[in-house]
C-alpha atoms as a PDB file:
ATOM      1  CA  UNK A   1    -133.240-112.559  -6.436  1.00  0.00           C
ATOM      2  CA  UNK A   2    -130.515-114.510  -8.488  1.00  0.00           C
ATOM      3  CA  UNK A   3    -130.253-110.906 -10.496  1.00  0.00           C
ATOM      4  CA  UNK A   4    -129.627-108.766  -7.185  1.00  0.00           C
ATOM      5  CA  UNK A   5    -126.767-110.778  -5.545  1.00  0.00           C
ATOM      6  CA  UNK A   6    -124.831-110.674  -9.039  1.00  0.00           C
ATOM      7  CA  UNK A   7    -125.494-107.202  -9.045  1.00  0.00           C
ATOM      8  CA  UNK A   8    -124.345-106.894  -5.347  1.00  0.00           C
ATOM      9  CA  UNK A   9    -121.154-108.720  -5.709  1.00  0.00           C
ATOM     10  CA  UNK A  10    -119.310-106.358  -7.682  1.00  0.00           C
ATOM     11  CA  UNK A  11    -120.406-103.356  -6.190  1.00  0.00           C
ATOM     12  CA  UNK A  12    -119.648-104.538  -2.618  1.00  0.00           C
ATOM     13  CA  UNK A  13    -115.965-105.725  -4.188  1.00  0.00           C
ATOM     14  CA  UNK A  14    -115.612-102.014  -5.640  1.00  0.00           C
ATOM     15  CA  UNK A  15    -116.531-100.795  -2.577  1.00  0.00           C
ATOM     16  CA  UNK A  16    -113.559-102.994  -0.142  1.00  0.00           C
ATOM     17  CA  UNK A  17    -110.933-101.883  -2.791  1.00  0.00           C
ATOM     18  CA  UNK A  18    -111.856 -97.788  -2.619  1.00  0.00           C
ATOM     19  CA  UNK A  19    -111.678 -98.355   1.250  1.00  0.00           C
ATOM     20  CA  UNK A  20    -108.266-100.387   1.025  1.00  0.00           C
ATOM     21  CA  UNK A  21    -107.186 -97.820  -1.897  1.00  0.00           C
ATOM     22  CA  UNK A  22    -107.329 -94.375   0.344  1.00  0.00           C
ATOM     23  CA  UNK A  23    -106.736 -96.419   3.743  1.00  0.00           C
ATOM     24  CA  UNK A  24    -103.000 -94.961   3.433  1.00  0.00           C
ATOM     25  CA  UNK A  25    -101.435 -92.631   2.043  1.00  0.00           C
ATOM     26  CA  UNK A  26     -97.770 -94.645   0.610  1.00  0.00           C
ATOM     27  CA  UNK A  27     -95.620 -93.045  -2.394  1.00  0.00           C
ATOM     28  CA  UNK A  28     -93.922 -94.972  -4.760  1.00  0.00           C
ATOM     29  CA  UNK A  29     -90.561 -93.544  -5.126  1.00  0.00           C
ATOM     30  CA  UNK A  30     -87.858 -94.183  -8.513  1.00  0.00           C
ATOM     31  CA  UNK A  31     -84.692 -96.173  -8.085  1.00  0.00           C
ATOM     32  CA  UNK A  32     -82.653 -92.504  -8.649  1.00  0.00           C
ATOM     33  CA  UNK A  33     -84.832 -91.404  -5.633  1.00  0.00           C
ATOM     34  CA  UNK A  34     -83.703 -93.885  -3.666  1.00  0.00           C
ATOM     35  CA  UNK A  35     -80.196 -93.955  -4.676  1.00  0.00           C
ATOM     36  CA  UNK A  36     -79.799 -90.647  -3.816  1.00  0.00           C
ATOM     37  CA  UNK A  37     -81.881 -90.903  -0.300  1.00  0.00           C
ATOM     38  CA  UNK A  38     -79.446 -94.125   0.080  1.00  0.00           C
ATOM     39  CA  UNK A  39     -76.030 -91.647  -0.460  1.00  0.00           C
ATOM     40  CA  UNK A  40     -77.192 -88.859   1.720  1.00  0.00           C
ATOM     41  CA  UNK A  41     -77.663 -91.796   4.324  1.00  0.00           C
ATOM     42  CA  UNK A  42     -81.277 -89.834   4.725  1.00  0.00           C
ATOM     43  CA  UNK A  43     -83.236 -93.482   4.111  1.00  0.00           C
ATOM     44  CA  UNK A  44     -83.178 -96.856   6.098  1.00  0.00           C
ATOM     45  CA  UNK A  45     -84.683 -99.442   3.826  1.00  0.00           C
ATOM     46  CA  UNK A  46     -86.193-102.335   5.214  1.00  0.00           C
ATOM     47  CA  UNK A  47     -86.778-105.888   3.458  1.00  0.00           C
ATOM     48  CA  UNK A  48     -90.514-106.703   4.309  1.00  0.00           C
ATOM     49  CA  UNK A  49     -90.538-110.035   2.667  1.00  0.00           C
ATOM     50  CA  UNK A  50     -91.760-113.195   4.326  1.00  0.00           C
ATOM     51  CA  UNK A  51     -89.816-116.135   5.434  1.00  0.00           C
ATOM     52  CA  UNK A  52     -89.211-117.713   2.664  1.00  0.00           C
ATOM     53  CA  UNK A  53     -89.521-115.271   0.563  1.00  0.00           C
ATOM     54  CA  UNK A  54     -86.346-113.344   2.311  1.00  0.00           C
ATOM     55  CA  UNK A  55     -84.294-116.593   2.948  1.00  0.00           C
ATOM     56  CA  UNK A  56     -84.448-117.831  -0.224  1.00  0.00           C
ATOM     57  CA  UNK A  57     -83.834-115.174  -2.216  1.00  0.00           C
ATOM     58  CA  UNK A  58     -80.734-114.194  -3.696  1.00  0.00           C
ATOM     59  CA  UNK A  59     -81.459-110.626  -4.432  1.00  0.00           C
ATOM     60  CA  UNK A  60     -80.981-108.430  -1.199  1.00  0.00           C
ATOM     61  CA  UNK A  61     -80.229-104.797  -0.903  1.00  0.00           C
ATOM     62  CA  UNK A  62     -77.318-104.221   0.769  1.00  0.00           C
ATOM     63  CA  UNK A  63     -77.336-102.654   4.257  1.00  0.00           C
ATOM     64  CA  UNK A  64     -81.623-103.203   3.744  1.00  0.00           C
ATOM     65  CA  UNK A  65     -82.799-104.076   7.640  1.00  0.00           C
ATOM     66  CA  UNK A  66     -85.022-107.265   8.216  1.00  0.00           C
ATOM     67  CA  UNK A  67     -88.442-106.430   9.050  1.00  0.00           C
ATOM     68  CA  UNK A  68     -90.666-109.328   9.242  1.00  0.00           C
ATOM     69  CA  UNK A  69     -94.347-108.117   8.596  1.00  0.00           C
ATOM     70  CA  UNK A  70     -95.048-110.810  10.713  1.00  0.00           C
ATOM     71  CA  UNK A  71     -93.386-109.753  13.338  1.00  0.00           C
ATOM     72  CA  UNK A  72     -94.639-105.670  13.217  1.00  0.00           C
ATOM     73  CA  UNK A  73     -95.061-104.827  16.953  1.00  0.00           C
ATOM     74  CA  UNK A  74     -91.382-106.437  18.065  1.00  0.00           C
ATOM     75  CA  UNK A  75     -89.660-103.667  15.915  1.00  0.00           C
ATOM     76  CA  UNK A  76     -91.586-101.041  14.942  1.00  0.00           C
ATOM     77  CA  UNK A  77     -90.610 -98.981  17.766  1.00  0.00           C
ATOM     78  CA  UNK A  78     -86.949 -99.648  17.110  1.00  0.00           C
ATOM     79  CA  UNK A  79     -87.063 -96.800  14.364  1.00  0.00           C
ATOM     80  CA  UNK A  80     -87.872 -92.698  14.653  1.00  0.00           C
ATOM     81  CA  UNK A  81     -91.173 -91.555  14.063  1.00  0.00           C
ATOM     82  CA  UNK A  82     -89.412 -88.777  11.890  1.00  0.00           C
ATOM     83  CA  UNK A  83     -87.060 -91.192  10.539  1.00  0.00           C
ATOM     84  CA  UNK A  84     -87.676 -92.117   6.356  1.00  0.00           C
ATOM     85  CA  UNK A  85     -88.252 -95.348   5.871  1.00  0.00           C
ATOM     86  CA  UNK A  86     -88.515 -97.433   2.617  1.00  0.00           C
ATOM     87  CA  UNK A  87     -90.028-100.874   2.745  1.00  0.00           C
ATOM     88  CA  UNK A  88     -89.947-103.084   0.085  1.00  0.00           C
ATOM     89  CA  UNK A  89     -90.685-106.846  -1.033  1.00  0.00           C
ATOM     90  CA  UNK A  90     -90.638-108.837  -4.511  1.00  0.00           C
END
């Protein structure tokens, strides 16, 4: 019995990261990408870090919007459906 449940463990763990790996479908864009969405004003790049995180931190991107995760249904309607967004934390 011992033998099954170590077995079992590490299949059911491969099995909740292929469901969290295809859940959605996000692209990882280059810093030139961005730059360039950035100059065409095409982008608006929100700062998805965590209290804390955000506050303390010395390293913003300028013009980057606020978006607590925390806080998802108070703005997510205040962007476009068509509109490109970049989120980003460190």
């Amino acid at each position: 019995m011992k033998k099954f449940f170590f077995l079992l463990i590490p299949f059911a763990a491969m099995l909740i990261f292929a469901s969290y790996s295809g859940a959605a479908s996000v692209s990882v864009i280059t810093k030139d990408t961005l730059k360039n969405w950035v100059d065409k004003g095409e982008v608006t790049i929100l700062d998805a870090r965590q209290g804390r995180d955000w506050s303390s931190s010395e390293f913003k991107i300028v013009d980057a919007h606020r978006a607590d995760p925390g806080q998802f249904m108070a703005w997510k309607d205040k962007y476009l459906k068509n509109q490109k967004l970049v989120l980003y934390c460190a």
